[in-house]
C-alpha atoms as a PDB file:
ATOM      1  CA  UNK A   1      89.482  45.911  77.537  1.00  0.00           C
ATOM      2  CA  UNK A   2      88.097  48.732  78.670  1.00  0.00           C
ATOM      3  CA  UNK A   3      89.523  52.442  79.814  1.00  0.00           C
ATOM      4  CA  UNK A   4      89.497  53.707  83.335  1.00  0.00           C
ATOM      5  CA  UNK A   5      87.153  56.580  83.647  1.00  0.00           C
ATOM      6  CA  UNK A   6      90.041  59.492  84.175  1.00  0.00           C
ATOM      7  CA  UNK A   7      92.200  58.166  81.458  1.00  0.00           C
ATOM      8  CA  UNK A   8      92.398  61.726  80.173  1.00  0.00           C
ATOM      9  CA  UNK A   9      94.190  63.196  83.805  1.00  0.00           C
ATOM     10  CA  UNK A  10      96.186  60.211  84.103  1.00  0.00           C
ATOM     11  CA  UNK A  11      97.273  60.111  80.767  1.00  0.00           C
ATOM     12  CA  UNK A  12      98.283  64.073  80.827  1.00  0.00           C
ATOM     13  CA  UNK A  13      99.723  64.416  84.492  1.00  0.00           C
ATOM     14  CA  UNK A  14     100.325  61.205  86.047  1.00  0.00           C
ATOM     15  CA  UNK A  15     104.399  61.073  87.396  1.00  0.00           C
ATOM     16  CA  UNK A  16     104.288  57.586  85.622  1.00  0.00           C
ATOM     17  CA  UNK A  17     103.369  58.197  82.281  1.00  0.00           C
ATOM     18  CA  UNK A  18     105.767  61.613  82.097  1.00  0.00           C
ATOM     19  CA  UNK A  19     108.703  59.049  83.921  1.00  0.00           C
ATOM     20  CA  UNK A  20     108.249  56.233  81.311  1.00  0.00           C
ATOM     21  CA  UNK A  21     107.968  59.317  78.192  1.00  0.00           C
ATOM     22  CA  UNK A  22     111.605  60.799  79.633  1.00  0.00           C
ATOM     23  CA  UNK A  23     112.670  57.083  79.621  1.00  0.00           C
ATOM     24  CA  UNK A  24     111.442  56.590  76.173  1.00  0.00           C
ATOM     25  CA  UNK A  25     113.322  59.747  75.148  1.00  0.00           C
ATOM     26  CA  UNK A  26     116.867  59.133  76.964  1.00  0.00           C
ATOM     27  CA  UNK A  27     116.530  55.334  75.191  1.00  0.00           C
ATOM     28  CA  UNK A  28     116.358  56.515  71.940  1.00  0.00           C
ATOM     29  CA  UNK A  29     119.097  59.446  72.887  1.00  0.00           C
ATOM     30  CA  UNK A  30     121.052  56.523  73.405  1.00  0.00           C
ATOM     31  CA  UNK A  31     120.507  54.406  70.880  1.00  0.00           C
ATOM     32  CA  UNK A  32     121.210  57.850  68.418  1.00  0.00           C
ATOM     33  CA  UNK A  33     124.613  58.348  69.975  1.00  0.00           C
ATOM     34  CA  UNK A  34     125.582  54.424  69.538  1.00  0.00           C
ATOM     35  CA  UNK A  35     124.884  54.557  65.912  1.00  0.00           C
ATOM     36  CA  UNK A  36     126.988  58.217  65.833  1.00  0.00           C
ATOM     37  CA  UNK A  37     129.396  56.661  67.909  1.00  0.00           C
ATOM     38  CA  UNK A  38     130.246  58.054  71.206  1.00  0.00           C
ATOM     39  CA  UNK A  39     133.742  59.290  70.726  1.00  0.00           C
ATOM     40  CA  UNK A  40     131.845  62.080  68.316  1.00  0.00           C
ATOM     41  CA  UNK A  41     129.711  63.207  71.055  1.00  0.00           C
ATOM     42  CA  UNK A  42     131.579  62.417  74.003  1.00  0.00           C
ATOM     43  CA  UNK A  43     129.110  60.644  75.663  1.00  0.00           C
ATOM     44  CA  UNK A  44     128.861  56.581  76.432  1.00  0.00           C
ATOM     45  CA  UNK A  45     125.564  55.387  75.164  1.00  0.00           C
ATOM     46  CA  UNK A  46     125.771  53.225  78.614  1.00  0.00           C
ATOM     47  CA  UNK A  47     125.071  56.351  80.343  1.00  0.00           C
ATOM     48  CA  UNK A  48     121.485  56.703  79.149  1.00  0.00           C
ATOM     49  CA  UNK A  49     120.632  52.673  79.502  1.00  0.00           C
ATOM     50  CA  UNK A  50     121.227  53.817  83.229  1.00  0.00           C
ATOM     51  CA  UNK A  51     119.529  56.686  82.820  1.00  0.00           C
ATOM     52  CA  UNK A  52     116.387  55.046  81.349  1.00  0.00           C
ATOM     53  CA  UNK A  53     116.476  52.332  84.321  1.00  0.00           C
ATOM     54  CA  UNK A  54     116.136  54.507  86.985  1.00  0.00           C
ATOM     55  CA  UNK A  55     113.089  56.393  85.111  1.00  0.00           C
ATOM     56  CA  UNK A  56     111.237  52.901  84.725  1.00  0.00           C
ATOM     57  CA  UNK A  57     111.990  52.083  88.027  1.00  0.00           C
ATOM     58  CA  UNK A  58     110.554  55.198  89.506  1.00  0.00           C
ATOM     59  CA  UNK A  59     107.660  54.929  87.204  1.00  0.00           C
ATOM     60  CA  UNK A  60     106.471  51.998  88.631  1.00  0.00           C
ATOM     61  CA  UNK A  61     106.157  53.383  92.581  1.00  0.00           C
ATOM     62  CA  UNK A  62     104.670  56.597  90.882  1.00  0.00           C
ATOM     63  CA  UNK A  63     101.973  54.983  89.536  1.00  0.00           C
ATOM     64  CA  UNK A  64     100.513  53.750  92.752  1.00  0.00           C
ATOM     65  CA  UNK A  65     101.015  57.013  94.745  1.00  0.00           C
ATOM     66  CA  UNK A  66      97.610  58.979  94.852  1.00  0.00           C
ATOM     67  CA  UNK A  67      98.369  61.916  92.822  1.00  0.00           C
ATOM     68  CA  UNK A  68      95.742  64.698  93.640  1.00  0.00           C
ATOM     69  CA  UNK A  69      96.581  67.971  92.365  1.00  0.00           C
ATOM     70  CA  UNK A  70     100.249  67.256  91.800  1.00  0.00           C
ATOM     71  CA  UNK A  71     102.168  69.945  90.404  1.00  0.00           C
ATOM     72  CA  UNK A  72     105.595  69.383  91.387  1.00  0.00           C
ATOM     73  CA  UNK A  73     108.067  67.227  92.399  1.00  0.00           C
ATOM     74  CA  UNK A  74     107.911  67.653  95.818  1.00  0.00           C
ATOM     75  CA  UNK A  75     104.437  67.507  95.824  1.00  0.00           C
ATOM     76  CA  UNK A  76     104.915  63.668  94.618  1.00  0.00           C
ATOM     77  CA  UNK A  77     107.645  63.012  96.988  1.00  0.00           C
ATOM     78  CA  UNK A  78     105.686  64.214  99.940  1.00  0.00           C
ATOM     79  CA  UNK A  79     102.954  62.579  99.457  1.00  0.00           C
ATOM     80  CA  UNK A  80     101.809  59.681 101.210  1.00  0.00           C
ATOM     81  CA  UNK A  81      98.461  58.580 100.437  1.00  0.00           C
ATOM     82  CA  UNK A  82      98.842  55.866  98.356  1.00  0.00           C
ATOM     83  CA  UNK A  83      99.514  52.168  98.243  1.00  0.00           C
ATOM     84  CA  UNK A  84     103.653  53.099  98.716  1.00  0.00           C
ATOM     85  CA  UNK A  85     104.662  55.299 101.187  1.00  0.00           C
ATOM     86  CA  UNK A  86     107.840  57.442 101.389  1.00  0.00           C
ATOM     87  CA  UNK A  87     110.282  54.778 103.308  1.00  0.00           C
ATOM     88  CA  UNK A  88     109.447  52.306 100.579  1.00  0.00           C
ATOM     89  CA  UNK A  89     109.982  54.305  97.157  1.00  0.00           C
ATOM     90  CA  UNK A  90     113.428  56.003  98.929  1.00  0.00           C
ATOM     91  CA  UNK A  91     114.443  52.345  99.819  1.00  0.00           C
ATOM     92  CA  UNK A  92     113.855  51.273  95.923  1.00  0.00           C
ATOM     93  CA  UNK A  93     115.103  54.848  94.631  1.00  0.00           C
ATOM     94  CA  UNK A  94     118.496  54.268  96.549  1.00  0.00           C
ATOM     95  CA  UNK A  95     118.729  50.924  94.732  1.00  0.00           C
ATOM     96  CA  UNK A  96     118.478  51.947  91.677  1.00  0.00           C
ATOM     97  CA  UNK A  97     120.704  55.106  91.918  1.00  0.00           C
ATOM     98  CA  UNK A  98     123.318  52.512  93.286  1.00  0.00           C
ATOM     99  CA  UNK A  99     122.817  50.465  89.540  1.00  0.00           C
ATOM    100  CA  UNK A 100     123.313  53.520  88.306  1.00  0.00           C
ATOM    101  CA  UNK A 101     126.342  54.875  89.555  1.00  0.00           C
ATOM    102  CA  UNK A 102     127.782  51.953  89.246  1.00  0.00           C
ATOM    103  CA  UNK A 103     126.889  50.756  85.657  1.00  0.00           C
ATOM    104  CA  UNK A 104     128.846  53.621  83.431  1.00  0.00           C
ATOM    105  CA  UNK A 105     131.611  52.796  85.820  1.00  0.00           C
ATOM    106  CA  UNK A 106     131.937  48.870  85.349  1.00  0.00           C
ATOM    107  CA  UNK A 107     130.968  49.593  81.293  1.00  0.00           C
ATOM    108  CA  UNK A 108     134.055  52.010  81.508  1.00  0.00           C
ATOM    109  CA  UNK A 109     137.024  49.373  83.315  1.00  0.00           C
ATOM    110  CA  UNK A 110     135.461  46.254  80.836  1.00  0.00           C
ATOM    111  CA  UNK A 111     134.814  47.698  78.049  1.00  0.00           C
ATOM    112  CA  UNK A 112     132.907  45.790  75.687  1.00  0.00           C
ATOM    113  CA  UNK A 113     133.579  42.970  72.756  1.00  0.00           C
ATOM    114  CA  UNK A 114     130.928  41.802  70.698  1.00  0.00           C
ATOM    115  CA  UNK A 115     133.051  38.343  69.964  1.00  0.00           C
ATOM    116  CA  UNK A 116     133.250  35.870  72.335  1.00  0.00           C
ATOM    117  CA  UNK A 117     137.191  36.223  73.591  1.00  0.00           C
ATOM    118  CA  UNK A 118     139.409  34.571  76.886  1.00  0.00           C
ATOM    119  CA  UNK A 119     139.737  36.469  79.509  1.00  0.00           C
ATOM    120  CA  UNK A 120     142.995  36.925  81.701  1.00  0.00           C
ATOM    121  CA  UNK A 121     142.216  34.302  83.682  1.00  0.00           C
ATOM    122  CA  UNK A 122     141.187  31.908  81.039  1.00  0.00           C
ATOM    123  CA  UNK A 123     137.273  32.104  81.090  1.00  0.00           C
ATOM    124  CA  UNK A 124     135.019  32.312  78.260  1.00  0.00           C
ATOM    125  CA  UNK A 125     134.037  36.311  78.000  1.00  0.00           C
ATOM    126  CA  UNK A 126     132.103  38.802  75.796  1.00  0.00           C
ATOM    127  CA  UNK A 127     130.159  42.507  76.352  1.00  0.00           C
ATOM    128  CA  UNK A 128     130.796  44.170  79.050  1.00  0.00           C
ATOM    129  CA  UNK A 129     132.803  41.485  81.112  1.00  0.00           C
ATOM    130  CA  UNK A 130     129.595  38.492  80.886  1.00  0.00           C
ATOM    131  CA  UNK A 131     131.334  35.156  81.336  1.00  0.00           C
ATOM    132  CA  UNK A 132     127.171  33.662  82.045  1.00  0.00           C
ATOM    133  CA  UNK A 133     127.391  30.366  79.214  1.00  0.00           C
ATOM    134  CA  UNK A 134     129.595  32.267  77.476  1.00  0.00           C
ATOM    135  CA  UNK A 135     131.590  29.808  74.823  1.00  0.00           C
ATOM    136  CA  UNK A 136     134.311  30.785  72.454  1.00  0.00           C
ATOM    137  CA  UNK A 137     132.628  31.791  68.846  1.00  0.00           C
ATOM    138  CA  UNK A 138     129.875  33.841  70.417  1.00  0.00           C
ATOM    139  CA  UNK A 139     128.737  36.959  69.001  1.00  0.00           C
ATOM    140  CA  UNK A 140     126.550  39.637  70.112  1.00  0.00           C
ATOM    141  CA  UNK A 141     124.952  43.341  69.099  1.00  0.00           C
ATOM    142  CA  UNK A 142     125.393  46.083  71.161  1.00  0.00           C
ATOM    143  CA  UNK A 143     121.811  45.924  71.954  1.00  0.00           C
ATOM    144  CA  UNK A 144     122.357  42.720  73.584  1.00  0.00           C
ATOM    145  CA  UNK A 145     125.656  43.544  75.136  1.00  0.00           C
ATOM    146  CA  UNK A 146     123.666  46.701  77.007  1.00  0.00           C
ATOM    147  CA  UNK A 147     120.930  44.283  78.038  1.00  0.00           C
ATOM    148  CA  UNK A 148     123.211  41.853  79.097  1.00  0.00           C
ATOM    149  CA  UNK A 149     124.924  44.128  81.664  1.00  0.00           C
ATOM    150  CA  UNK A 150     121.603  45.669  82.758  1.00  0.00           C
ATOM    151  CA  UNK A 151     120.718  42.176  83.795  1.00  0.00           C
ATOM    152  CA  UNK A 152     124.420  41.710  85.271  1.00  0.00           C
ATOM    153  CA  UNK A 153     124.545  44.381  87.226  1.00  0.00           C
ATOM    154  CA  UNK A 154     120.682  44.347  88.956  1.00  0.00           C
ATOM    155  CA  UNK A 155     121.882  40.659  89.511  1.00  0.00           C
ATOM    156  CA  UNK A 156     125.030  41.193  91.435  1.00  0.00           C
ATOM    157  CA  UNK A 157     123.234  44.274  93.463  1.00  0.00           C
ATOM    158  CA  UNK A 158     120.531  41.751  94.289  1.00  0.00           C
ATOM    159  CA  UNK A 159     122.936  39.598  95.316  1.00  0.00           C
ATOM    160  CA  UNK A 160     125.415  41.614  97.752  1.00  0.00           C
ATOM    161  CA  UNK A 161     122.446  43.628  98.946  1.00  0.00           C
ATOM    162  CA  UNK A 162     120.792  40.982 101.692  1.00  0.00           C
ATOM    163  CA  UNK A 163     125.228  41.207 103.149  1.00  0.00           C
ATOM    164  CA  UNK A 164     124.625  44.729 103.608  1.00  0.00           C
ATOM    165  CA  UNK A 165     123.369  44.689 107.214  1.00  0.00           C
ATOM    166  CA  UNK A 166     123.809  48.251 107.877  1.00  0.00           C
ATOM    167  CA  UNK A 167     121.004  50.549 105.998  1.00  0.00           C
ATOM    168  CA  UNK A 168     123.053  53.669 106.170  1.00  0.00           C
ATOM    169  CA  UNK A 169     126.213  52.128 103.768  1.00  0.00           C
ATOM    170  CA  UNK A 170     126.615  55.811 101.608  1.00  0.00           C
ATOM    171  CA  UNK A 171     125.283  55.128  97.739  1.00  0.00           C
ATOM    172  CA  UNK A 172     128.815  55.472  96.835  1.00  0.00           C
ATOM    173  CA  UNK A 173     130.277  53.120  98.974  1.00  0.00           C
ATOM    174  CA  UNK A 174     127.539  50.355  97.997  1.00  0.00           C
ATOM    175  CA  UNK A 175     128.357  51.357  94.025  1.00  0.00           C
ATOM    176  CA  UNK A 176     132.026  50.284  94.877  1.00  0.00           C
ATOM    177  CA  UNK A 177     131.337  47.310  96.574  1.00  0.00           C
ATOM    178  CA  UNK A 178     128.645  46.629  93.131  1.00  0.00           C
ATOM    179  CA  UNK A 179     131.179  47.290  90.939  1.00  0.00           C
ATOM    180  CA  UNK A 180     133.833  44.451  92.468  1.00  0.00           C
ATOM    181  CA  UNK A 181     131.553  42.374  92.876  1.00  0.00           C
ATOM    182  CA  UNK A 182     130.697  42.800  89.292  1.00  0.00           C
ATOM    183  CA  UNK A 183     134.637  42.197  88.695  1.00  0.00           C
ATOM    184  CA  UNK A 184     135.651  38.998  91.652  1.00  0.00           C
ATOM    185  CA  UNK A 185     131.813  37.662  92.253  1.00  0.00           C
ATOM    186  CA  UNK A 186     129.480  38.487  95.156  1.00  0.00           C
ATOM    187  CA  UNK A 187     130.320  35.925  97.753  1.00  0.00           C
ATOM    188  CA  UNK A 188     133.777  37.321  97.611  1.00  0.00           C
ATOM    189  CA  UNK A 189     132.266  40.893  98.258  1.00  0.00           C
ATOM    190  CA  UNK A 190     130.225  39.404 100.873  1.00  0.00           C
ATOM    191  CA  UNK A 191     132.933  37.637 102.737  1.00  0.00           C
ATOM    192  CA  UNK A 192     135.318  40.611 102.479  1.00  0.00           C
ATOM    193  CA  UNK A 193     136.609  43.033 105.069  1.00  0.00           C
ATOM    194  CA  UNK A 194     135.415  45.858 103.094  1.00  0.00           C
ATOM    195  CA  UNK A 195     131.593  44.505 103.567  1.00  0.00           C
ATOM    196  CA  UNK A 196     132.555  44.186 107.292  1.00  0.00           C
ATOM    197  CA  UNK A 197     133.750  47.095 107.771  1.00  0.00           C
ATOM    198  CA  UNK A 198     130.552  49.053 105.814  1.00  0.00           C
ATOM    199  CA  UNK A 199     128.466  47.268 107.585  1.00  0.00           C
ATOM    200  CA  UNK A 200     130.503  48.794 110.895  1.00  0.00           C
ATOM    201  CA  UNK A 201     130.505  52.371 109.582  1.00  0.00           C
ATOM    202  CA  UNK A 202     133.624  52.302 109.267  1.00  0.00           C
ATOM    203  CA  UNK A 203     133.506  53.735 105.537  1.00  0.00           C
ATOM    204  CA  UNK A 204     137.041  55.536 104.702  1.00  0.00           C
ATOM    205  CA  UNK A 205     138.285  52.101 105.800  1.00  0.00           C
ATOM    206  CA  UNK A 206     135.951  50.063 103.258  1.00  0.00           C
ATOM    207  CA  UNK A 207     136.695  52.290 100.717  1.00  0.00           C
ATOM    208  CA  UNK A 208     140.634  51.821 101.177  1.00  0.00           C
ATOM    209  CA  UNK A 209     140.104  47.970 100.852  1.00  0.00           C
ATOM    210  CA  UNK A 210     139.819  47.876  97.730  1.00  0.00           C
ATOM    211  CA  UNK A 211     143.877  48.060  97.380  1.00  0.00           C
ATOM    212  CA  UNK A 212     143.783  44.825  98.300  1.00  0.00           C
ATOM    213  CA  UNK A 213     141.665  43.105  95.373  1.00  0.00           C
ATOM    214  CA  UNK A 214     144.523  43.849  92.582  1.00  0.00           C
ATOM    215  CA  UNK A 215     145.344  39.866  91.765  1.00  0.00           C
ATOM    216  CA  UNK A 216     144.165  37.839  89.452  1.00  0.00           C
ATOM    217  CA  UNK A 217     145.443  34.606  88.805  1.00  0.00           C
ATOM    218  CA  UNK A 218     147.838  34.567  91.086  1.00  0.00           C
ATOM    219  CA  UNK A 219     149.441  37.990  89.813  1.00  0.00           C
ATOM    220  CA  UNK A 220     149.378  41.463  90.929  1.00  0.00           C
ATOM    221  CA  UNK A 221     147.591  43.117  87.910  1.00  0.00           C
ATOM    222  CA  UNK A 222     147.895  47.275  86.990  1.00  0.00           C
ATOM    223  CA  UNK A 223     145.219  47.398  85.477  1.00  0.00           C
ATOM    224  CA  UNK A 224     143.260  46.190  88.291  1.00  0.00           C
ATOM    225  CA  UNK A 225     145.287  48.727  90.555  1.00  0.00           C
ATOM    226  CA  UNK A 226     144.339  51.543  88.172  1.00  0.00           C
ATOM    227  CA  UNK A 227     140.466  50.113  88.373  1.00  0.00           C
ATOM    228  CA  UNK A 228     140.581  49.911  92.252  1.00  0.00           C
ATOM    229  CA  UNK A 229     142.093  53.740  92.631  1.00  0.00           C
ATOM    230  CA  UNK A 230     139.579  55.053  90.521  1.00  0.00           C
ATOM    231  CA  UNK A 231     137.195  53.239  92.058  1.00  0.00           C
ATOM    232  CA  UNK A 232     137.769  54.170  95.537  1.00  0.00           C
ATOM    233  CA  UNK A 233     137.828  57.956  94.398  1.00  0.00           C
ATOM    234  CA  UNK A 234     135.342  58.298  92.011  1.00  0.00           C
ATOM    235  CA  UNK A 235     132.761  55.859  93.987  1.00  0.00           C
ATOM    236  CA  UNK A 236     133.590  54.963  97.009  1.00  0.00           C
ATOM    237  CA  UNK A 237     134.608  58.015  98.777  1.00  0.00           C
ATOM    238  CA  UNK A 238     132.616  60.504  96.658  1.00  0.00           C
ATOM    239  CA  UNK A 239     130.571  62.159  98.911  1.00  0.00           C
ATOM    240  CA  UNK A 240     132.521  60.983 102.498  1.00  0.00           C
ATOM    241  CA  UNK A 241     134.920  63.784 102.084  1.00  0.00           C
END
């Protein structure tokens, strides 16, 4: 193994070493505030397991860029002499902000058990809403339960994001249509009016689709009605009007 020649400059002002330090830092912030418990503090440890993805994923973009004489941030957005140029990291930096968005969100309407329980609709269920081999007697940390909807949630976004044939869906509106598919499955989301009418522009009216997804087995539920309004107002349409 041997170091590249300006180890020193990369290692003191490369955009991917300070991103992955900040992530380091919010990650441990989090897992502080989990021990403390986050009714002390006020905040939900999920926040900064967002937080930290978003870092890591901009770290890795940042380390490619050419970063001659960088000294601010829009010095590192503008540039565009390196092996990723701007259309590519804002394509993966709308991604994850999406995750984001939508991860405190779907960590907030699940909430999380760390024993394997039955869900309403009779399935196998523990964390933050993971049904994935899930059997009755199950246990998990918290640790796991946070990785476990980290993986969840890039997974369903990886899923719905190939439907989503029109590039200019608002963040918001694609963190709503995350978040149910998080809750009823992508193919579902996929399939649905609200994708259709996203991918027509037609955004108000995607947003006020998600009235209709308030059943589960069989029966209208209020908790899912309570999940859907908040949804469509503190996702969906944040930012339309």
């Amino acid at each position: 193994m041997k170091l590249i020649p300006n180890w020193k400059s990369v290692l003191a002002g490369s955009w991917s070493v300070r991103l992955m330090v900040i992530a380091a830092l919010v990650s441990m912030g989090g897992a502080f505030i989990s021990m403390v418990t986050a009714e002390q503090l006020g905040w939900d440890p999920v926040w900064f397991a967002a937080a930290a993805a978003v870092l890591n994923t901009l770290a890795v973009p940042a380390r490619l860029i050419v970063q001659t004489n960088l000294e601010a941030l829009k010095d590192f957005r503008a540039d565009t002499s390196g092996a990723v140029r701007r259309r590519g990291l804002a394509g993966m930096t709308a991604g994850a902000l999406v995750i984001a968005m939508a991860t405190p969100f779907i960590a907030k309407w699940e909430g999380v058990r760390t024993v394997a329980y039955v869900d309403i609709v009779g399935v196998p269920t523990i964390c933050f809403g993971d049904t994935h081999g899930v059997q009755i007697g199950d246990t998990a940390t918290m640790a796991e339960c946070v990785d476990r909807l980290e993986q969840d949630v890039h997974t369903f976004y990886a899923e719905i994001s190939p439907c989503m044939t029109n590039k200019g869906i608002p963040l918001g509106v694609q963190a709503s249509m995350l978040e149910l598919a998080f809750n009823v499955g992508s193919g579902p989301v996929c399939q649905s009016t609200m994708m259709r009418k996203a991918n027509a522009g037609d955004y108000v009216g995607a947003c006020n689709e998600l009235r209709r997804w308030v059943k589960a087995g069989g029966q209208r539920i209020r908790g899912l009605e309570n999940r859907r309004a908040d949804s469509k107002h503190a996702l969906c349409l944040k930012g339309l009007t």
